[in-house]
Protein backbone atom coordinates (compact mmCIF):
# COMPACT_ATOMS: atom_id res chain seq x y z
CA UNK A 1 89.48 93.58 114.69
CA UNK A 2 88.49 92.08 111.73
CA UNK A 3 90.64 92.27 108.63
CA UNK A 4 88.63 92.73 105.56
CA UNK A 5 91.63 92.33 103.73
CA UNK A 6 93.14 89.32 104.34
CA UNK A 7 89.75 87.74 102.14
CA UNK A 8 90.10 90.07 99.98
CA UNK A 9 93.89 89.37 98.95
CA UNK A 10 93.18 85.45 99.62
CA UNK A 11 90.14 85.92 96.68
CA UNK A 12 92.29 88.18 94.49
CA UNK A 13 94.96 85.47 94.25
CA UNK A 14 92.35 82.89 94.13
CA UNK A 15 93.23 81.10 96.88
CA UNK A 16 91.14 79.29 99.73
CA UNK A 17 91.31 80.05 103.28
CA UNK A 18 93.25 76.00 103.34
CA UNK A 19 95.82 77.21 100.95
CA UNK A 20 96.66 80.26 103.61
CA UNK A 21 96.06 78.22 106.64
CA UNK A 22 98.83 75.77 104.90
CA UNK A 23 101.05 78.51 104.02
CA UNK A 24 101.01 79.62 107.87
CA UNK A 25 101.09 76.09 108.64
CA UNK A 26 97.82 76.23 110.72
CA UNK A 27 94.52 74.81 110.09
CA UNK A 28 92.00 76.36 107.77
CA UNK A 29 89.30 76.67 111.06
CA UNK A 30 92.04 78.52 112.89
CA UNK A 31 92.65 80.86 109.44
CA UNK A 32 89.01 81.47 109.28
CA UNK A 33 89.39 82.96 112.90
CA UNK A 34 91.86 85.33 111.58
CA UNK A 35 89.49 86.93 108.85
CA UNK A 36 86.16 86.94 110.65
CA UNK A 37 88.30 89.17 113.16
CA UNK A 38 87.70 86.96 115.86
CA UNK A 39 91.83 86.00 116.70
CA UNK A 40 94.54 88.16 116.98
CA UNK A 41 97.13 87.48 114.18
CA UNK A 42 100.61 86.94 115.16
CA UNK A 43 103.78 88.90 113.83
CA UNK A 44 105.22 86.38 112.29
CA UNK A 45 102.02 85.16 110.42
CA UNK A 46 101.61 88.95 109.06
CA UNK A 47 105.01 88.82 107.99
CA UNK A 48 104.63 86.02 105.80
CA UNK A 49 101.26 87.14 104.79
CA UNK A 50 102.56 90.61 103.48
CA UNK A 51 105.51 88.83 101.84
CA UNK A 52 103.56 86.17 99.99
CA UNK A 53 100.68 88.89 98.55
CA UNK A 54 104.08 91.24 98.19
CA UNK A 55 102.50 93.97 99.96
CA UNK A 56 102.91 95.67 103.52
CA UNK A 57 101.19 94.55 106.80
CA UNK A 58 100.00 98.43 106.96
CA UNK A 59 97.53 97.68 103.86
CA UNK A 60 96.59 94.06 105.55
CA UNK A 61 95.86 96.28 108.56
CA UNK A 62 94.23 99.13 106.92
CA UNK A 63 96.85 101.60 107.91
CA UNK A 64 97.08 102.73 104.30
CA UNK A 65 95.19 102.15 101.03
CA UNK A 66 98.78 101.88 99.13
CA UNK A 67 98.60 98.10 98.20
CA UNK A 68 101.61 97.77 96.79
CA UNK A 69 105.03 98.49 97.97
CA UNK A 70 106.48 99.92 95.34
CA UNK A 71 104.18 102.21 94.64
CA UNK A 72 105.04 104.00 98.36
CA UNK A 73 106.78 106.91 98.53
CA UNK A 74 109.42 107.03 101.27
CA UNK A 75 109.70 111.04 102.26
């Protein structure tokens, strides 16, 4: 599955893919992987992910189109 997102939250805080790969401590070839949709991302590297662009793993995954958190509404 390829996450469209993860680019575009990597380009919005104009980072490169080496800056993310070093955040996840991983290398930039394995990051790549991640956004062309070609590796499965771990928990753990989501986690961080939605912590460090302060948004939810459901917007990295395209579960909802509310990017940041909060701007949910709990019901």
């Amino acid at each position: 599955m390829k996450f469209k997102r993860l680019k575009d939250l990597r380009e919005d805080h104009d980072k490169f893919q080496k800056d993310i790969a070093n955040l996840l401590g991983i290398s930039q070839q394995y990051y790549s992987e991640y956004e062309k949709g070609n590796r499965t991302i771990p928990i753990q590297h989501l986690i961080t992910l939605a912590k460090y662009y302060n948004t939810s793993i459901d917007y990295i995954v395209g579960l909802t189109e509310v990017p940041d958190i909060k701007d949910k509404h709990i019901s």
